[in-house]
C-alpha atoms as a PDB file:
ATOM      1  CA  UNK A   1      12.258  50.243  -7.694  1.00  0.00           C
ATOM      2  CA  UNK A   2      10.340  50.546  -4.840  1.00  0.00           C
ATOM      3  CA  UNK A   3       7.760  46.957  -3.951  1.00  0.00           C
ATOM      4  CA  UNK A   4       4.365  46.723  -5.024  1.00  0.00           C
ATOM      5  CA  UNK A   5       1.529  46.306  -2.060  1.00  0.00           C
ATOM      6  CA  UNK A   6      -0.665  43.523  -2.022  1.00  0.00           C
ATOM      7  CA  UNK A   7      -3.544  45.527  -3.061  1.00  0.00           C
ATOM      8  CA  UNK A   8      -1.437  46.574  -6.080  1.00  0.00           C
ATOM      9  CA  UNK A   9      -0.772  43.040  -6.816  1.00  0.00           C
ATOM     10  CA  UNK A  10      -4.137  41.514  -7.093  1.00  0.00           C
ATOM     11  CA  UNK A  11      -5.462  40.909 -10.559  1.00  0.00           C
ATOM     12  CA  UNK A  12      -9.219  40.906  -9.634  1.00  0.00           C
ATOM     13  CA  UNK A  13     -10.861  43.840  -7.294  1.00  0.00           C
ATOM     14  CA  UNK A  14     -13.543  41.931  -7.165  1.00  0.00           C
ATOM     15  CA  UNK A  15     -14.720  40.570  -3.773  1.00  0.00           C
ATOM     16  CA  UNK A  16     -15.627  36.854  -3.825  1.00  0.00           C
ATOM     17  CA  UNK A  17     -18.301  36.051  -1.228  1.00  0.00           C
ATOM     18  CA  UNK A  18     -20.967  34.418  -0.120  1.00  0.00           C
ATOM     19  CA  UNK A  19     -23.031  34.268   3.159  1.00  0.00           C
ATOM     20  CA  UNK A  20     -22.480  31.685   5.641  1.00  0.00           C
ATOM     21  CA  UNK A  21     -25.712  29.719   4.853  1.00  0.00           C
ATOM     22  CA  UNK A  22     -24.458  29.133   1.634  1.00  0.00           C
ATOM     23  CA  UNK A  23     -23.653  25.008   0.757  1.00  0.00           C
ATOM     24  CA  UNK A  24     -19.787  24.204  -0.090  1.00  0.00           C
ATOM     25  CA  UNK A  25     -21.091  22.865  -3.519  1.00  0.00           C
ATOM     26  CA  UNK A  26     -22.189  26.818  -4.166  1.00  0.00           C
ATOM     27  CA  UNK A  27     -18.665  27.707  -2.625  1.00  0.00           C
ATOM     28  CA  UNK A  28     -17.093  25.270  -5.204  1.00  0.00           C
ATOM     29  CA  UNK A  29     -19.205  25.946  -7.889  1.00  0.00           C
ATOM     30  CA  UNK A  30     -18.516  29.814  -7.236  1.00  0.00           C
ATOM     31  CA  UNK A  31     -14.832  29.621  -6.906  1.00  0.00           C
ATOM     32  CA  UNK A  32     -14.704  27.919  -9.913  1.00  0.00           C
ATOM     33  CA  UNK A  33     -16.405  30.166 -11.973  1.00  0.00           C
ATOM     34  CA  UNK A  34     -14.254  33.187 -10.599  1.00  0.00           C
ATOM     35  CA  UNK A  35     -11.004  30.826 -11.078  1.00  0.00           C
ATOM     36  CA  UNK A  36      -9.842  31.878  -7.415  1.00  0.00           C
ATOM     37  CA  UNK A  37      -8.948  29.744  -4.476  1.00  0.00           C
ATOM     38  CA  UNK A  38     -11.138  31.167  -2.081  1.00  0.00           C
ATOM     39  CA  UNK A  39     -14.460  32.359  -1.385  1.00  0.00           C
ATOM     40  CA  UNK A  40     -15.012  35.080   1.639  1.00  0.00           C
ATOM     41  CA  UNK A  41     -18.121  34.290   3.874  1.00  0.00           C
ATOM     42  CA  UNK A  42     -19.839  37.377   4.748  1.00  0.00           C
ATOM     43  CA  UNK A  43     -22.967  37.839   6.663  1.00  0.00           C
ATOM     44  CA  UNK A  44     -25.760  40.681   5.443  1.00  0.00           C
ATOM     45  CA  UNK A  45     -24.414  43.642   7.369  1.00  0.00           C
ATOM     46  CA  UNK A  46     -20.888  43.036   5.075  1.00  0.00           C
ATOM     47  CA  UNK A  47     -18.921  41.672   8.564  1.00  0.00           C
ATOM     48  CA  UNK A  48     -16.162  39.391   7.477  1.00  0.00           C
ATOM     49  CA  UNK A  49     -17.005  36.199   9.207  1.00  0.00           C
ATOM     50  CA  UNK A  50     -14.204  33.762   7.451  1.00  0.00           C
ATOM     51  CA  UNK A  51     -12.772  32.148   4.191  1.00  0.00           C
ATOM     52  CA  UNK A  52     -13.332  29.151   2.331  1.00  0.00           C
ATOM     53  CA  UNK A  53     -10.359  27.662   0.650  1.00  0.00           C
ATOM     54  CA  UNK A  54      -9.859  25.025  -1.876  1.00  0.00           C
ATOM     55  CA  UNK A  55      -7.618  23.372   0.675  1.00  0.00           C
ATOM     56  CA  UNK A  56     -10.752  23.289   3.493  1.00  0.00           C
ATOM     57  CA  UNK A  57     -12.720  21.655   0.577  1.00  0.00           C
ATOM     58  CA  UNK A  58     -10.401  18.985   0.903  1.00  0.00           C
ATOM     59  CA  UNK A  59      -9.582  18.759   4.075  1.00  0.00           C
ATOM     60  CA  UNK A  60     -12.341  19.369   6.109  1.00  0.00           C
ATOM     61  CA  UNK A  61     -15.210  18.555   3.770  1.00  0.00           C
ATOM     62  CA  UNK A  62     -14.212  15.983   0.894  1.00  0.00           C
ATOM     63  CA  UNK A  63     -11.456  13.775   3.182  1.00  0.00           C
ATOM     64  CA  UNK A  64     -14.416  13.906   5.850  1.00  0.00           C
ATOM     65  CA  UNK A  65     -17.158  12.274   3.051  1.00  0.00           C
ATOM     66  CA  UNK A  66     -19.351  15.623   3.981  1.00  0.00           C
ATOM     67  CA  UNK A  67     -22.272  16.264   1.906  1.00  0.00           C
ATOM     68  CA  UNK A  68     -21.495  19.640  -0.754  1.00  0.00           C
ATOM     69  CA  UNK A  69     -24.934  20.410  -1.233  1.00  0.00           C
ATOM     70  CA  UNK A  70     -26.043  20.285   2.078  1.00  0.00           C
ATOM     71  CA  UNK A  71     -22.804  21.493   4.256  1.00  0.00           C
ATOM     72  CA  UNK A  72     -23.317  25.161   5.117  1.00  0.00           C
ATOM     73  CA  UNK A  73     -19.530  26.865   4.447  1.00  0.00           C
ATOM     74  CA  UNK A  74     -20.151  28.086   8.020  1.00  0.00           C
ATOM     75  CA  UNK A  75     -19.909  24.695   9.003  1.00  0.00           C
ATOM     76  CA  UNK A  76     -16.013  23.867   7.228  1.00  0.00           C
ATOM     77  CA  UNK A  77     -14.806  27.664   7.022  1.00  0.00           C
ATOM     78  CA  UNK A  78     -11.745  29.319   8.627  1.00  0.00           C
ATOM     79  CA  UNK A  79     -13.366  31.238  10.954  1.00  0.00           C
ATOM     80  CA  UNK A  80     -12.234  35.266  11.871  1.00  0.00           C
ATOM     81  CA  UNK A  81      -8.833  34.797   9.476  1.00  0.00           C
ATOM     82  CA  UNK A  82      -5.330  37.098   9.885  1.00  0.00           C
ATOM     83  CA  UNK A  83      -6.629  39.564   7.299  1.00  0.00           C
ATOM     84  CA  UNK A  84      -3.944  42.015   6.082  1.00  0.00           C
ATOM     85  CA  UNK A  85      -3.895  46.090   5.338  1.00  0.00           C
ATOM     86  CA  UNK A  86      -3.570  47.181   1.700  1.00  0.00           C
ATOM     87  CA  UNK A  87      -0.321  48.606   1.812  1.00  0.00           C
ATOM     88  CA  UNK A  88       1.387  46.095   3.190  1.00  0.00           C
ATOM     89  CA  UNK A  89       4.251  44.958   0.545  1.00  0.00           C
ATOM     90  CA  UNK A  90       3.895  41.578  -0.992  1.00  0.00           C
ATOM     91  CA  UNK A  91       7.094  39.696   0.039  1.00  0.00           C
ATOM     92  CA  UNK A  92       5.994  40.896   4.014  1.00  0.00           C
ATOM     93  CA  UNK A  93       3.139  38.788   2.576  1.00  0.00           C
ATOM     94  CA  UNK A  94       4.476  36.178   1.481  1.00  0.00           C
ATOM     95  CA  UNK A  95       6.707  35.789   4.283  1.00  0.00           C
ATOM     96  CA  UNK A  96       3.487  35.371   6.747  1.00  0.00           C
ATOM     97  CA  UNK A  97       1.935  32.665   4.252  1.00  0.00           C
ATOM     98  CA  UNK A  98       5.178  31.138   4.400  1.00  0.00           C
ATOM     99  CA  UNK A  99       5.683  31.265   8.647  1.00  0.00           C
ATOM    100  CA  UNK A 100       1.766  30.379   8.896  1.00  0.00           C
ATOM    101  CA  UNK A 101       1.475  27.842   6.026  1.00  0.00           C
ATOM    102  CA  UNK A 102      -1.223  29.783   4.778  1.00  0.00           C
ATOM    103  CA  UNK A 103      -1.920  30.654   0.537  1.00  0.00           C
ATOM    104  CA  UNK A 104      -4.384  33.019   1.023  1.00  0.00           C
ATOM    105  CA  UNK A 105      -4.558  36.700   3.280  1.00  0.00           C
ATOM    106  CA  UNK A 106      -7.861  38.480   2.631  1.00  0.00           C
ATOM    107  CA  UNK A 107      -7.245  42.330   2.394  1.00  0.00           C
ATOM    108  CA  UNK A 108      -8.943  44.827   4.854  1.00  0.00           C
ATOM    109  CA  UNK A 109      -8.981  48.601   5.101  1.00  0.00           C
ATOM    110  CA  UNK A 110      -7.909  50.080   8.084  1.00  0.00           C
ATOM    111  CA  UNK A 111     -11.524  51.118   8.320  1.00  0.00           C
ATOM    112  CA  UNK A 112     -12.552  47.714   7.835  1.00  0.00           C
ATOM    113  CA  UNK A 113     -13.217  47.573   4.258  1.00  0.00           C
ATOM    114  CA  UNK A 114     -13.360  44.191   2.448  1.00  0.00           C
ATOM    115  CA  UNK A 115     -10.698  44.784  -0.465  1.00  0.00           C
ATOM    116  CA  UNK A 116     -10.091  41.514  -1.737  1.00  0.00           C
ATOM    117  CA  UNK A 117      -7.650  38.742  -1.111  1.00  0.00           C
ATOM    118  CA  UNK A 118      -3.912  38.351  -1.608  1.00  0.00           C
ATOM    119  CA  UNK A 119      -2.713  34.812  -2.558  1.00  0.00           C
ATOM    120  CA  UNK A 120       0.439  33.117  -3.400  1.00  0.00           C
ATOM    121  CA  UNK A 121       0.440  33.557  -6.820  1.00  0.00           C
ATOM    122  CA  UNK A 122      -0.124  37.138  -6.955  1.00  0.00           C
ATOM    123  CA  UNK A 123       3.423  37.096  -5.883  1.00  0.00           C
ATOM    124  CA  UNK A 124       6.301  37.492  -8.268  1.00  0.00           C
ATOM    125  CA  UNK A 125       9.571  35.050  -8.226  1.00  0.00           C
ATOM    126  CA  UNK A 126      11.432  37.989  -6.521  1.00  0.00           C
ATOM    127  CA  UNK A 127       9.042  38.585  -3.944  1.00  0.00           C
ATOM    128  CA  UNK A 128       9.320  34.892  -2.666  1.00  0.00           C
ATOM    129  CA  UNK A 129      12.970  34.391  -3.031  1.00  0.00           C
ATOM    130  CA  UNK A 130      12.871  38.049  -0.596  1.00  0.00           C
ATOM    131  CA  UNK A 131      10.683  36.483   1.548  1.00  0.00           C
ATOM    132  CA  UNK A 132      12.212  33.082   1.739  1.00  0.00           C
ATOM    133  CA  UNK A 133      15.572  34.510   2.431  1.00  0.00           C
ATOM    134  CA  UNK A 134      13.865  36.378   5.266  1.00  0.00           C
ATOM    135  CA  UNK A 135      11.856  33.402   6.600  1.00  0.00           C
ATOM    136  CA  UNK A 136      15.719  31.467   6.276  1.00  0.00           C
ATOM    137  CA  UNK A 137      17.378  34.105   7.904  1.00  0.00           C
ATOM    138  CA  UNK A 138      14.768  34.087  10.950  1.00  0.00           C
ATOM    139  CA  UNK A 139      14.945  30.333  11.287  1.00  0.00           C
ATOM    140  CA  UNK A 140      19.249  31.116  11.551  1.00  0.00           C
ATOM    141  CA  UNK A 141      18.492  33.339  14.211  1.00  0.00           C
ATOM    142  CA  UNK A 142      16.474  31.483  15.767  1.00  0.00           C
ATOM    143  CA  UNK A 143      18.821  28.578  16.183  1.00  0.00           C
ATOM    144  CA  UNK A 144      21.914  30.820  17.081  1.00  0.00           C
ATOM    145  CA  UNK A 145      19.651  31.638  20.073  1.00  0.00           C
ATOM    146  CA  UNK A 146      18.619  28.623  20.986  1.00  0.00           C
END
Protein backbone atom coordinates (compact mmCIF):
# COMPACT_ATOMS: atom_id res chain seq x y z
CA UNK A 1 0.00 0.00 0.00
CA UNK A 2 1.76 2.70 -1.23
CA UNK A 3 1.57 6.38 1.37
CA UNK A 4 -0.83 8.97 0.87
CA UNK A 5 0.66 12.72 0.06
CA UNK A 6 -0.16 15.48 2.13
CA UNK A 7 -2.38 16.96 -0.38
CA UNK A 8 -4.25 13.62 -0.35
CA UNK A 9 -4.53 13.82 3.30
CA UNK A 10 -6.16 17.09 3.91
CA UNK A 11 -9.85 17.05 4.67
CA UNK A 12 -10.60 20.67 3.54
CA UNK A 13 -9.27 22.13 -0.04
CA UNK A 14 -10.23 25.08 1.05
CA UNK A 15 -7.62 27.86 1.52
CA UNK A 16 -7.95 29.75 4.82
CA UNK A 17 -6.71 33.34 4.49
CA UNK A 18 -6.79 36.59 5.17
CA UNK A 19 -4.70 39.72 4.27
CA UNK A 20 -2.14 41.01 6.49
CA UNK A 21 -4.17 44.10 7.64
CA UNK A 22 -6.54 41.91 9.02
CA UNK A 23 -6.87 42.12 13.29
CA UNK A 24 -5.97 38.68 15.21
CA UNK A 25 -9.59 38.85 16.66
CA UNK A 26 -10.76 38.35 12.71
CA UNK A 27 -7.89 35.64 12.55
CA UNK A 28 -9.49 33.99 15.68
CA UNK A 29 -12.83 34.55 14.90
CA UNK A 30 -12.06 33.04 11.29
CA UNK A 31 -10.19 30.04 12.40
CA UNK A 32 -12.81 29.25 14.51
CA UNK A 33 -15.46 29.22 12.24
CA UNK A 34 -13.39 26.99 9.72
CA UNK A 35 -12.38 24.70 12.90
CA UNK A 36 -8.60 24.83 11.64
CA UNK A 37 -5.50 25.87 13.45
CA UNK A 38 -4.30 28.28 11.15
CA UNK A 39 -5.12 31.07 9.04
CA UNK A 40 -2.69 31.93 5.84
CA UNK A 41 -1.97 35.75 5.43
CA UNK A 42 -1.99 36.65 1.90
CA UNK A 43 -1.60 39.98 0.34
CA UNK A 44 -3.97 41.05 -2.91
CA UNK A 45 -1.74 39.75 -5.67
CA UNK A 46 -2.31 35.97 -3.81
CA UNK A 47 1.72 36.06 -2.53
CA UNK A 48 1.98 33.93 0.53
CA UNK A 49 3.28 36.32 3.08
CA UNK A 50 2.95 33.93 6.41
CA UNK A 51 0.65 31.89 8.83
CA UNK A 52 -1.18 32.54 11.82
CA UNK A 53 -1.40 29.75 14.28
CA UNK A 54 -3.40 29.12 17.31
CA UNK A 55 -0.09 28.69 19.08
CA UNK A 56 1.13 32.55 17.90
CA UNK A 57 -2.30 33.59 19.39
CA UNK A 58 -0.94 32.52 22.49
CA UNK A 59 2.28 33.14 22.44
CA UNK A 60 2.94 36.15 20.82
CA UNK A 61 -0.37 37.95 21.20
CA UNK A 62 -2.48 36.73 24.35
CA UNK A 63 0.82 35.92 26.83
CA UNK A 64 1.98 39.50 25.52
CA UNK A 65 -1.67 41.26 26.78
CA UNK A 66 -1.86 42.52 22.87
CA UNK A 67 -4.99 44.03 21.81
CA UNK A 68 -7.17 41.28 19.21
CA UNK A 69 -9.08 43.83 17.64
CA UNK A 70 -6.55 46.14 16.96
CA UNK A 71 -3.24 43.84 16.33
CA UNK A 72 -2.79 43.51 12.57
CA UNK A 73 -1.83 39.45 12.04
CA UNK A 74 1.10 41.03 10.17
CA UNK A 75 2.19 42.24 13.31
CA UNK A 76 2.26 38.41 15.40
CA UNK A 77 2.48 36.13 12.13
CA UNK A 78 5.18 33.62 11.11
CA UNK A 79 6.55 35.36 8.50
CA UNK A 80 7.74 33.52 4.82
CA UNK A 81 7.03 29.77 6.53
CA UNK A 82 8.82 26.20 5.20
CA UNK A 83 5.86 25.55 2.90
CA UNK A 84 5.83 22.00 1.46
CA UNK A 85 5.06 20.42 -2.29
CA UNK A 86 1.87 18.37 -2.69
CA UNK A 87 3.31 15.17 -3.21
CA UNK A 88 5.36 14.99 -0.58
CA UNK A 89 4.21 11.81 1.66
CA UNK A 90 2.76 12.53 5.02
CA UNK A 91 5.11 10.74 7.50
CA UNK A 92 8.21 12.91 5.46
CA UNK A 93 5.75 15.45 6.94
CA UNK A 94 5.40 14.65 9.94
CA UNK A 95 8.90 13.94 10.47
CA UNK A 96 9.77 17.84 9.64
CA UNK A 97 6.93 19.01 12.19
CA UNK A 98 8.49 16.72 14.48
CA UNK A 99 12.54 17.93 13.84
CA UNK A 100 11.13 21.69 13.61
CA UNK A 101 8.48 21.58 16.39
CA UNK A 102 6.15 22.83 14.03
CA UNK A 103 1.99 21.49 13.67
CA UNK A 104 1.32 23.10 10.69
CA UNK A 105 3.18 23.03 6.79
CA UNK A 106 1.14 25.09 4.33
CA UNK A 107 1.08 23.30 0.86
CA UNK A 108 2.51 24.99 -2.34
CA UNK A 109 2.61 23.98 -5.99
CA UNK A 110 5.72 23.78 -7.57
CA UNK A 111 4.37 26.69 -9.55
CA UNK A 112 3.59 28.42 -6.50
CA UNK A 113 0.08 27.62 -5.99
CA UNK A 114 -1.52 28.05 -2.53
CA UNK A 115 -3.04 24.41 -1.95
CA UNK A 116 -3.85 24.37 1.52
CA UNK A 117 -2.16 23.35 4.71
CA UNK A 118 -1.01 20.03 6.14
CA UNK A 119 -1.26 19.69 9.97
CA UNK A 120 -0.64 17.14 12.54
CA UNK A 121 -3.75 15.64 12.65
CA UNK A 122 -4.21 14.99 9.11
CA UNK A 123 -1.73 12.36 9.92
CA UNK A 124 -2.68 8.80 10.67
CA UNK A 125 -1.19 6.72 13.85
CA UNK A 126 1.06 4.90 11.28
CA UNK A 127 2.36 7.81 9.68
CA UNK A 128 3.74 9.20 13.08
CA UNK A 129 4.98 6.04 14.57
CA UNK A 130 7.03 5.98 10.69
CA UNK A 131 8.09 9.20 11.27
CA UNK A 132 9.01 8.99 14.89
CA UNK A 133 11.02 5.92 14.30
CA UNK A 134 12.81 7.95 11.64
CA UNK A 135 13.25 11.13 13.74
CA UNK A 136 14.65 8.24 16.65
CA UNK A 137 16.75 6.65 14.32
CA UNK A 138 18.40 10.12 13.19
CA UNK A 139 18.89 11.24 16.76
CA UNK A 140 20.93 7.38 17.10
CA UNK A 141 22.95 8.42 14.38
CA UNK A 142 23.56 11.34 15.37
CA UNK A 143 25.02 10.36 18.70
CA UNK A 144 27.08 7.35 17.24
CA UNK A 145 28.80 10.25 15.40
CA UNK A 146 29.28 12.42 17.86
Amino acid sequence: MSERTVFQSIPHRHVVSLPPQASVWDAACVMTKANCGSVLIIDGAGVMLGILTERDLMTRVLTKAMNAGTTPVSEVMTHHPLCVLPEMTVSDAVLILLERGFRHLPIVSAAGKILGVFSIRDALPREIDSAVSQAEFRDSVNDALG
